[in-house]
Protein backbone atom coordinates (compact mmCIF):
# COMPACT_ATOMS: atom_id res chain seq x y z
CA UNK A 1 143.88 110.01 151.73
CA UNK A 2 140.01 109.07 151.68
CA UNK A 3 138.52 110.40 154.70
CA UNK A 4 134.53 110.29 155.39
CA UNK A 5 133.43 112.70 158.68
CA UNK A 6 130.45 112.46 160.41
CA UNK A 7 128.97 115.51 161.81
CA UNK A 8 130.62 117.25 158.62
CA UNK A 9 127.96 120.20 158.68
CA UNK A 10 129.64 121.09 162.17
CA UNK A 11 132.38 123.47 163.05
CA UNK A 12 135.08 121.07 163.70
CA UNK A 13 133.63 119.31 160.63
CA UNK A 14 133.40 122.07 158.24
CA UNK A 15 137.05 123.13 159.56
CA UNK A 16 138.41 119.74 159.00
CA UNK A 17 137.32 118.73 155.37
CA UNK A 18 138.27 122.48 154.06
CA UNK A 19 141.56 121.88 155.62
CA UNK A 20 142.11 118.11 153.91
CA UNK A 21 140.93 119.58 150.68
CA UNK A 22 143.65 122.06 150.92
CA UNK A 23 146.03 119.55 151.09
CA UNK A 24 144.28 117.43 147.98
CA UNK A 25 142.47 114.53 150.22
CA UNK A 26 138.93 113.45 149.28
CA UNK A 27 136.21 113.90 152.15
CA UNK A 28 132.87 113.09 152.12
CA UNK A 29 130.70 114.31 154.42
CA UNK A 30 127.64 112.81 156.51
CA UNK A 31 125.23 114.90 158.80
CA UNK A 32 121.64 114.94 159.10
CA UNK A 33 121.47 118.69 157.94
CA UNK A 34 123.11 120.35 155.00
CA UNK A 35 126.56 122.50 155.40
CA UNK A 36 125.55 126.46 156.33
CA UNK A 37 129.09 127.42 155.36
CA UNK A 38 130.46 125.20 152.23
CA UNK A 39 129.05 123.39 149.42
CA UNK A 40 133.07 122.36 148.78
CA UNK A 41 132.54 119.02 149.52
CA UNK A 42 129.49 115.50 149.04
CA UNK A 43 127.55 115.26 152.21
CA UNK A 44 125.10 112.61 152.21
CA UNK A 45 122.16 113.68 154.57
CA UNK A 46 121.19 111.00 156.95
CA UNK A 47 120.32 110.32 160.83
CA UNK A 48 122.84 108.56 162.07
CA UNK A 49 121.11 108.23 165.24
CA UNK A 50 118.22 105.85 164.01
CA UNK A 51 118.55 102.36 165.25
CA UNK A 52 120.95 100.43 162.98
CA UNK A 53 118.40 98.34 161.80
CA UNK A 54 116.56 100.62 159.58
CA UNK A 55 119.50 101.00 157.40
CA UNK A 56 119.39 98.78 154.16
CA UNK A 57 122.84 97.63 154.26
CA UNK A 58 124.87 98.49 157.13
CA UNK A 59 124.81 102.81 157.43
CA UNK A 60 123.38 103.23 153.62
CA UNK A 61 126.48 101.42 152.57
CA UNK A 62 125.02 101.53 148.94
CA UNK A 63 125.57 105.61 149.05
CA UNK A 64 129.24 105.54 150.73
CA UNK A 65 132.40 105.94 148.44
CA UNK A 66 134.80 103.08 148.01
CA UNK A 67 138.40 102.22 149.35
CA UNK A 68 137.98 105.01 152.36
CA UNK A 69 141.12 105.15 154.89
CA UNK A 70 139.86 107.03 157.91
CA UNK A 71 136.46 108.02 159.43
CA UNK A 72 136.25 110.34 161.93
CA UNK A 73 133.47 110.16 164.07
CA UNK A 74 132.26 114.04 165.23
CA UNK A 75 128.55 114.02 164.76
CA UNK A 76 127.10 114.01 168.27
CA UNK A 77 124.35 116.61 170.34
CA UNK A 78 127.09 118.91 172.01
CA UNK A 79 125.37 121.32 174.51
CA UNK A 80 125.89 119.84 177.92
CA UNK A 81 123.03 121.52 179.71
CA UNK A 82 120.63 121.17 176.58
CA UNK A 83 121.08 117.20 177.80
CA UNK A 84 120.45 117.81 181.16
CA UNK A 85 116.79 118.36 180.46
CA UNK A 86 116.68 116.18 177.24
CA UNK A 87 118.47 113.13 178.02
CA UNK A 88 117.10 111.26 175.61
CA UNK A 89 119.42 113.16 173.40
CA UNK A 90 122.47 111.48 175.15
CA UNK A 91 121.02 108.30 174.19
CA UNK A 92 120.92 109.22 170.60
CA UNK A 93 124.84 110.21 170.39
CA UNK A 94 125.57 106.13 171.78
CA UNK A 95 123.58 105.15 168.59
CA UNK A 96 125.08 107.20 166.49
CA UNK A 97 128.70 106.17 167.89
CA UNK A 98 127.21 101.81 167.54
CA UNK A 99 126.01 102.56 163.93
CA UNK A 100 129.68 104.36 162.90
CA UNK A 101 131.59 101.49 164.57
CA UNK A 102 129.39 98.87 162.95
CA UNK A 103 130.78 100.29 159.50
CA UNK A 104 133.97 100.19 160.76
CA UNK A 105 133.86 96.70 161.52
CA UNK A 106 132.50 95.75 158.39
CA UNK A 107 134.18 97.69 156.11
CA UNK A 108 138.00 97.21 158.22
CA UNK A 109 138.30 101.34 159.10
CA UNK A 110 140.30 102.80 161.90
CA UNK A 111 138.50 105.25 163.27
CA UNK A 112 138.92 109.19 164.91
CA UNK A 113 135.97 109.64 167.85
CA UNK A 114 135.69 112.90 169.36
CA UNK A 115 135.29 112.99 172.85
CA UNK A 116 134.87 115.32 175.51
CA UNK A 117 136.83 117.00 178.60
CA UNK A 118 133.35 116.33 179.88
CA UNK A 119 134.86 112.62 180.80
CA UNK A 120 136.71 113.78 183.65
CA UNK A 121 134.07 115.28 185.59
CA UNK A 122 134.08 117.96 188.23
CA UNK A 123 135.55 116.19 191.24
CA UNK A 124 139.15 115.46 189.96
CA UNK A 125 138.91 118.31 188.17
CA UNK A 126 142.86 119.05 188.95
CA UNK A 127 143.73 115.60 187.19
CA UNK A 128 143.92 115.92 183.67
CA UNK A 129 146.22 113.04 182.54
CA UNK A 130 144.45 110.70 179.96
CA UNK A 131 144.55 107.21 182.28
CA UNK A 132 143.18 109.91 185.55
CA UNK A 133 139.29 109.80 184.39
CA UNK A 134 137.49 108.77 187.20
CA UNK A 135 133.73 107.98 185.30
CA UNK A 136 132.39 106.89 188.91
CA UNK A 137 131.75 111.29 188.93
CA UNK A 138 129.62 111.76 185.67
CA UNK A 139 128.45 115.28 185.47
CA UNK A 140 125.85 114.94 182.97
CA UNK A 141 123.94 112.45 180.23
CA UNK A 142 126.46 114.13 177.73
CA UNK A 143 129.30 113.17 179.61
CA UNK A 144 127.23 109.53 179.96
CA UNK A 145 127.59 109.83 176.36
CA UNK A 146 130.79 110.24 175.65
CA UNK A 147 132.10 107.90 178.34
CA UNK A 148 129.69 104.76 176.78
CA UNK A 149 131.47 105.69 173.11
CA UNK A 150 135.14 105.62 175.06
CA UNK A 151 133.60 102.59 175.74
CA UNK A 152 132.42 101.00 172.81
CA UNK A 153 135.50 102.00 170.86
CA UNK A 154 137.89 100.60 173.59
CA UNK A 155 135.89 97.07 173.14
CA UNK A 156 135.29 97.14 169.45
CA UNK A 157 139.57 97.07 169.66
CA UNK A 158 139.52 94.46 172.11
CA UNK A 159 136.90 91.96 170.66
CA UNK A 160 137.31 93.21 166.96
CA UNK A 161 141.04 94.74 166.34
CA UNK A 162 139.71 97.80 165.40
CA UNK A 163 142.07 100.91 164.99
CA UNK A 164 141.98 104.15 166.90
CA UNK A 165 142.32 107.26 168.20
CA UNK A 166 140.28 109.10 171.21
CA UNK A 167 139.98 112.79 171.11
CA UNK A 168 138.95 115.13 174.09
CA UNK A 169 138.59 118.19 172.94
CA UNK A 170 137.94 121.43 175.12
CA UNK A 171 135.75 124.35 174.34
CA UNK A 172 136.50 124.58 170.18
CA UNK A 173 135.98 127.90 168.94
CA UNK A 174 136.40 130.10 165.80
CA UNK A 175 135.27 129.60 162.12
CA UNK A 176 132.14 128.33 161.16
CA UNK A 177 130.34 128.27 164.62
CA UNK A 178 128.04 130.87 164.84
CA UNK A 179 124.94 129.20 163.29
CA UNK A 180 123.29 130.41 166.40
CA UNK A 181 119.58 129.45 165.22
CA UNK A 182 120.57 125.99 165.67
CA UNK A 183 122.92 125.65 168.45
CA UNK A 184 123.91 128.66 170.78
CA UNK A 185 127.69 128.13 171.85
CA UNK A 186 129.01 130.61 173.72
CA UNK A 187 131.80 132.54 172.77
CA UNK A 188 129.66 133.19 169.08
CA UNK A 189 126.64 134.11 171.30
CA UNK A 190 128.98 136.51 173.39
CA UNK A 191 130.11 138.42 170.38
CA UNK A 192 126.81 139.09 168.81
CA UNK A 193 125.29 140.24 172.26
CA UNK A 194 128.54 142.48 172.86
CA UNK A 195 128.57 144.25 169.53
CA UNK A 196 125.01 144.67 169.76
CA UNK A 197 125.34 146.32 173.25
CA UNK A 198 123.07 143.56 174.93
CA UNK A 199 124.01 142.16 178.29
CA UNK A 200 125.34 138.50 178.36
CA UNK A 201 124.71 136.50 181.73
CA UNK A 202 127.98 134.02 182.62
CA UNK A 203 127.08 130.93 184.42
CA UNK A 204 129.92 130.53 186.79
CA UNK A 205 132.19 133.52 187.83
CA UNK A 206 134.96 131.19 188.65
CA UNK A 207 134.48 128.40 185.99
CA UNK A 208 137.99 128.06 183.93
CA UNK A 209 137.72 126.36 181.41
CA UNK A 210 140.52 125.58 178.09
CA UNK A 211 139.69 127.00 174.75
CA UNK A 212 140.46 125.41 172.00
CA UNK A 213 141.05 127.70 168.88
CA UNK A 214 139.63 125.51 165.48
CA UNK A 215 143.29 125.66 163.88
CA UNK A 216 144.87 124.09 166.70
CA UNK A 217 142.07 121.45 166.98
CA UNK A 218 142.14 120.57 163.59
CA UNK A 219 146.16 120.20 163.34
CA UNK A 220 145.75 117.63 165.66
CA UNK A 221 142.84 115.95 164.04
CA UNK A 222 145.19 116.24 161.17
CA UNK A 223 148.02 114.48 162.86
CA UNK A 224 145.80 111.91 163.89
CA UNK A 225 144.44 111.01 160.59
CA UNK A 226 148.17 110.57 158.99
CA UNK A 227 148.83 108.60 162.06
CA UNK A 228 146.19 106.18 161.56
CA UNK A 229 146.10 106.06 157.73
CA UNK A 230 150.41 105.28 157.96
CA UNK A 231 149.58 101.91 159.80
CA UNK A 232 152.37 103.31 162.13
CA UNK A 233 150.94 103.37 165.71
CA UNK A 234 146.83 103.19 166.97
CA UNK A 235 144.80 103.13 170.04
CA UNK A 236 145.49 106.17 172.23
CA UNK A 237 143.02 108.57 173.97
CA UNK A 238 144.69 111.94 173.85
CA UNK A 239 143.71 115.32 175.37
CA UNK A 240 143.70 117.78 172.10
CA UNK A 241 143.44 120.95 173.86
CA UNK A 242 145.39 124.36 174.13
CA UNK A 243 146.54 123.41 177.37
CA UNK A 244 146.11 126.82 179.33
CA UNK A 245 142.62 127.77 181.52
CA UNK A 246 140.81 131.33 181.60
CA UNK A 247 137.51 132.03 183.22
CA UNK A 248 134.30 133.13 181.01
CA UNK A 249 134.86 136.55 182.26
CA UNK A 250 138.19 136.66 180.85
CA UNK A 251 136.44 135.48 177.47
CA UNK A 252 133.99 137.99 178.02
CA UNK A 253 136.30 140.75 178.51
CA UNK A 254 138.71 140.00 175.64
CA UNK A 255 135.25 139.89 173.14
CA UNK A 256 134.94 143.47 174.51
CA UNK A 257 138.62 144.64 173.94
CA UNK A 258 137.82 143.33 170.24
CA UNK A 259 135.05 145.08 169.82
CA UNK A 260 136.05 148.02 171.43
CA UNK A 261 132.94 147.90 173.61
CA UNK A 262 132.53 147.34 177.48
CA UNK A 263 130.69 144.03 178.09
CA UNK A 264 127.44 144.38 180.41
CA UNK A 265 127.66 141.08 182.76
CA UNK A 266 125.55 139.22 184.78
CA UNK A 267 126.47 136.59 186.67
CA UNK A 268 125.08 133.50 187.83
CA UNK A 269 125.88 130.36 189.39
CA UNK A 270 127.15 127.26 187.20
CA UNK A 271 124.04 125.41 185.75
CA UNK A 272 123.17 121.31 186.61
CA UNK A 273 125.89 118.93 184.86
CA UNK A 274 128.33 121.68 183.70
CA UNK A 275 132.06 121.57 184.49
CA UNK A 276 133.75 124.34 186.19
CA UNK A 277 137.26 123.51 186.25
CA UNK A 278 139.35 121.91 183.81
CA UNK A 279 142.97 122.83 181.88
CA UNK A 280 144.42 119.92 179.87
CA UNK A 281 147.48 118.31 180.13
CA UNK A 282 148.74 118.12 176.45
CA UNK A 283 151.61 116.28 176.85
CA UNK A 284 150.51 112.71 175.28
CA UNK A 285 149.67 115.32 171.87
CA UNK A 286 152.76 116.70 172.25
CA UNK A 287 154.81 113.59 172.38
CA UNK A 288 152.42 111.13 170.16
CA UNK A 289 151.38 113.60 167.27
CA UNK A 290 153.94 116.40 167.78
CA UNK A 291 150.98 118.43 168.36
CA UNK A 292 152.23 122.20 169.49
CA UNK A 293 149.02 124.46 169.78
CA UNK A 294 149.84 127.98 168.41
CA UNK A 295 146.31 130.28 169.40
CA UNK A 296 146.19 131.52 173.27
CA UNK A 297 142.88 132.81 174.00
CA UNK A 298 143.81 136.65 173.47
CA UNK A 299 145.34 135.51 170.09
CA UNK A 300 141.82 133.52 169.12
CA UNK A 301 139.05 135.72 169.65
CA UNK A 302 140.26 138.82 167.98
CA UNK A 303 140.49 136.35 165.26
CA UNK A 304 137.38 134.20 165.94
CA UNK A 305 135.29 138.17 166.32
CA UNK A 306 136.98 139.31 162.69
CA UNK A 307 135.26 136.48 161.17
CA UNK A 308 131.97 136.31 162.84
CA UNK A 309 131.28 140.08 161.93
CA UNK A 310 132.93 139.32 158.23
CA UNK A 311 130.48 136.43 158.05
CA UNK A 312 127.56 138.11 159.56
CA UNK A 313 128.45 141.03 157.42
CA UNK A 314 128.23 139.08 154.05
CA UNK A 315 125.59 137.15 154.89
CA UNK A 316 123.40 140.38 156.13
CA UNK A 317 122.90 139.33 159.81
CA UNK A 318 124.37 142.30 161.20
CA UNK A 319 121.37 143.83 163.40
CA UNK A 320 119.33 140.61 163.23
């Protein structure tokens, strides 16, 4: 298969292409920075979230590979309360979404878009199933976000026959997400603060939220992507999560037990826009994809803490 990913410089990203190269697919990559982690595959650097206009043809079609069978759509500004105060930033990720449809449509592309457990919001928290989202409770301008691309793909289907598949992915963690100089996520944050013997300050004692460990996310992806490119079956939203909730301080404490170190916490109440409840119901991946996530949360971040002090180690960040 031919696959182009947006937001390929990302974790999910990164995870994703290494894993279809693996299997002897051709990715090329598109982000507006270049990959930290992997020079394995072509990344063409460009802004997807300019207006649409200011591209010559289409999105730079001039610089895109031929006969492509997938695009998955990842690139987007993630951190929910980073949107809170810059809003404008949620506006930017609906561009970006227009511009990747637009080449879509033009170019006849089903297409993967990564969504967010963000959709469902905070009041029906307990309700989970895929058709439940109530977008009349919108947390934030990221959730905004990802509800207007739901959106746009759902009519680009309706008005334009495109083919697709919705993600909402949960809290992703592991490999290749501990660029912290560009985007502080937490669990990478956690570990570095830990090991260093710094205090960490959790934003909601009883927040549980799912974690998603990057194998599990990307077998899905995976499954998605074979699904589409087969012609077999299309247009489902689908909750790729592992389908279990712990709190942060369970996260916290588990970084510790890895580390062999006792976590200093301090706790504060949730911040503006940020969910504080939510465990997936997996059972449309389970039945669609034959998705079957393998990483609980005490399995993942042993693992996701051996690589972050391998990588850290190699590239000599330890002590930064």
């Amino acid at each position: 298969m031919r696959v182009l990913i947006t937001g390929s410089s990302g974790q999910i990203g990164t995870n994703l292409a290494l894993y279809l190269l693996e299997r002897g697919h051709y990715v090329f990559g598109v982000d507006k920075r270049p990959n930290p982690w992997t020079d394995a595959f072509p990344t063409l650097l460009q802004d997807l979230s300019m207006p649409y206009r200011y591209f010559k043809k289409g999105i730079g079609y001039t610089e895109y590979p031929p006969n492509l069978d997938v695009v998955v759509h990842l690139a987007a500004h993630a951190k929910v309360h980073e949107l809170v105060e810059q809003p404008d930033r949620a506006l930017e990720n609906i561009t970006m979404t227009y511009n990747v449809l637009e080449f879509c449509r033009q170019n006849q592309l089903p297409v993967i878009f990564s969504s967010s457990r963000e959709v469902y919001g905070d009041i029906h928290r307990y309700i989970t199933e895929e058709s439940y989202a109530d977008f009349a409770f919108t947390e934030s301008p990221y959730s905004a976000s990802k509800i207007a691309g739901e959106a746009f793909i759902y009519s680009y289907a309706q008005c334009y026959d495109l083919r697709y598949l919705v993600f909402r992915f949960s809290n992703v963690y592991g490999r290749y997400d501990n660029d912290l100089e560009r985007m502080e996520r937490v669990i990478p944050l956690f570990i570095r603060k830990i090991s260093r013997g710094e205090p960490i300050t959790i934003y909601g004692e009883d927040k549980i939220l799912d974690f998603t460990y990057v194998d599990d996310c990307v077998d899905g992806i995976y499954r998605g992507i074979e699904l589409l490119a087969s012609g077999r079956e299309a247009n489902h939203t689908i909750n790729l999560a592992y389908g279990q909730g712990n709190s942060l301080v369970t996260m916290a404490r588990l970084i510790g037990k890895a580390l062999n170190m006792e976590p200093q916490m301090t706790i504060e109440p949730s911040r503006v826009g940020e969910v504080t409840h939510y465990v997936a119901n997996i059972g449309k991946a389970r039945a669609i994809l034959g998705y079957n996530p393998q990483t609980p949360l005490e399995k993942g971040i042993p693992k996701a803490v051996a690589w972050c002090l391998e990588w850290w180690q190699k590239t000599g960040q330890i002590g930064k």
